[in-house]
C-alpha atoms as a PDB file:
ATOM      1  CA  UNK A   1     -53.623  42.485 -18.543  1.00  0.00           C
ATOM      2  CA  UNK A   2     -52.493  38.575 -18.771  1.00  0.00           C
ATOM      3  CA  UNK A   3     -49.151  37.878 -17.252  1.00  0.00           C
ATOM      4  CA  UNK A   4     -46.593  36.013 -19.044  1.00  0.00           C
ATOM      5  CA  UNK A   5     -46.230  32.168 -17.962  1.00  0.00           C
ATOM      6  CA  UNK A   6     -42.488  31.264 -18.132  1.00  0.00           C
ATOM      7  CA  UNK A   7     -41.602  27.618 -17.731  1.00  0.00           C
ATOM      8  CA  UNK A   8     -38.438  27.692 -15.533  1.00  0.00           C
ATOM      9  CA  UNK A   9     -37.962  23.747 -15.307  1.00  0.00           C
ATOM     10  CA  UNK A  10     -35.270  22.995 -17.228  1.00  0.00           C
ATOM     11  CA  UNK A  11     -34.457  19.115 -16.472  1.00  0.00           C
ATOM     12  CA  UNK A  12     -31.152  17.661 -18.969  1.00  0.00           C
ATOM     13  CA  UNK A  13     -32.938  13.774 -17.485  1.00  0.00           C
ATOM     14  CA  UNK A  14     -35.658  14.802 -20.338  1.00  0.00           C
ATOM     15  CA  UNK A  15     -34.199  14.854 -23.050  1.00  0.00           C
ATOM     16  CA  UNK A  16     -32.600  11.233 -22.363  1.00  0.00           C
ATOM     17  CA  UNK A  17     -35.890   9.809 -23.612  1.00  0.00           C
ATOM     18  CA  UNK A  18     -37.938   9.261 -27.130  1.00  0.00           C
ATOM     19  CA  UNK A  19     -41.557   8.538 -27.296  1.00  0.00           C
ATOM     20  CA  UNK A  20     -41.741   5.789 -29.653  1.00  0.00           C
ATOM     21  CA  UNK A  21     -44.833   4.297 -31.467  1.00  0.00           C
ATOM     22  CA  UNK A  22     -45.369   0.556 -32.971  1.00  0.00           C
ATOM     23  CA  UNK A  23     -47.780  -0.568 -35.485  1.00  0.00           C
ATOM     24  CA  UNK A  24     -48.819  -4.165 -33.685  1.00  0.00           C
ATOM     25  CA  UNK A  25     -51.254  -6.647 -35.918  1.00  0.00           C
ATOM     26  CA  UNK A  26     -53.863  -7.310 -33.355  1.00  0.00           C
ATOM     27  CA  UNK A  27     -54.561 -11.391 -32.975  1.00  0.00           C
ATOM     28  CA  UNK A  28     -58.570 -11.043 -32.361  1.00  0.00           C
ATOM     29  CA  UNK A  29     -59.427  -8.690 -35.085  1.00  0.00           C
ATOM     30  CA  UNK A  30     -56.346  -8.807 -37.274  1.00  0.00           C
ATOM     31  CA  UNK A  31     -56.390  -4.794 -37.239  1.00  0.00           C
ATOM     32  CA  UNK A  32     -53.730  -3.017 -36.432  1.00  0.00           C
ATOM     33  CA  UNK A  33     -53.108  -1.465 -33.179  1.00  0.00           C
ATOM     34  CA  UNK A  34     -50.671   1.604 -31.790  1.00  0.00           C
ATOM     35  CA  UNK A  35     -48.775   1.408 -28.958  1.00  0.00           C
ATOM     36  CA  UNK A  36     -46.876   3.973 -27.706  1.00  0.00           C
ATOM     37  CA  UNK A  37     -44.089   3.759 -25.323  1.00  0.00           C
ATOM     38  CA  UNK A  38     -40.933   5.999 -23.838  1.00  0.00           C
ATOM     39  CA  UNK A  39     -37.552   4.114 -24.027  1.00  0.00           C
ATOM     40  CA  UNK A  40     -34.280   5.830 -23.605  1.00  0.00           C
ATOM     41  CA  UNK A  41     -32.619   7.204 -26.765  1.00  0.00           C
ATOM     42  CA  UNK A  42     -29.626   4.782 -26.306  1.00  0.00           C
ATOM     43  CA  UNK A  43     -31.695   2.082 -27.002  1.00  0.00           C
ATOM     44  CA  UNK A  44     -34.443   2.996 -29.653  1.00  0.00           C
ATOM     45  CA  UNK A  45     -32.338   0.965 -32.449  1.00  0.00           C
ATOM     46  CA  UNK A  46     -33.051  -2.338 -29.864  1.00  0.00           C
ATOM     47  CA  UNK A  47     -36.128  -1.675 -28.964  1.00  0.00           C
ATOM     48  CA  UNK A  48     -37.637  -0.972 -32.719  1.00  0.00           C
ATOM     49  CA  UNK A  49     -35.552  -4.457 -33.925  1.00  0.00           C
ATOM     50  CA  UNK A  50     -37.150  -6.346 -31.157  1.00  0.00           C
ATOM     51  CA  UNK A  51     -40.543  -8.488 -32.111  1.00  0.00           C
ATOM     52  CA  UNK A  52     -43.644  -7.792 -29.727  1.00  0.00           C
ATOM     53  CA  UNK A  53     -45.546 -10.099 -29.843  1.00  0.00           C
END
């Protein structure tokens, strides 16, 4: 009989944070490109209005 796995780490400091993903026009091939980054939730709205270059 399998046992039963129960995750019992229960951290609060993760759910601070967002995985966000950008559509970024590549220079060389002019395709575009995802890039995926964690930024804390407080400042999503500044990071997304920010241009990468």
């Amino acid at each position: 009989m399998a046992k039963k796995v129960v995750a019992s780490f229960k951290a609060t400091s993760g759910k601070d944070f967002t995985k966000v993903i950008r559509m970024v026009k590549s220079k060389k091939s002019s395709a575009f490109v995802f890039k995926e980054t964690i930024v804390p939730n407080d400042m999503i709205k500044d990071f997304l209005s920010t241009k990468e270059n």
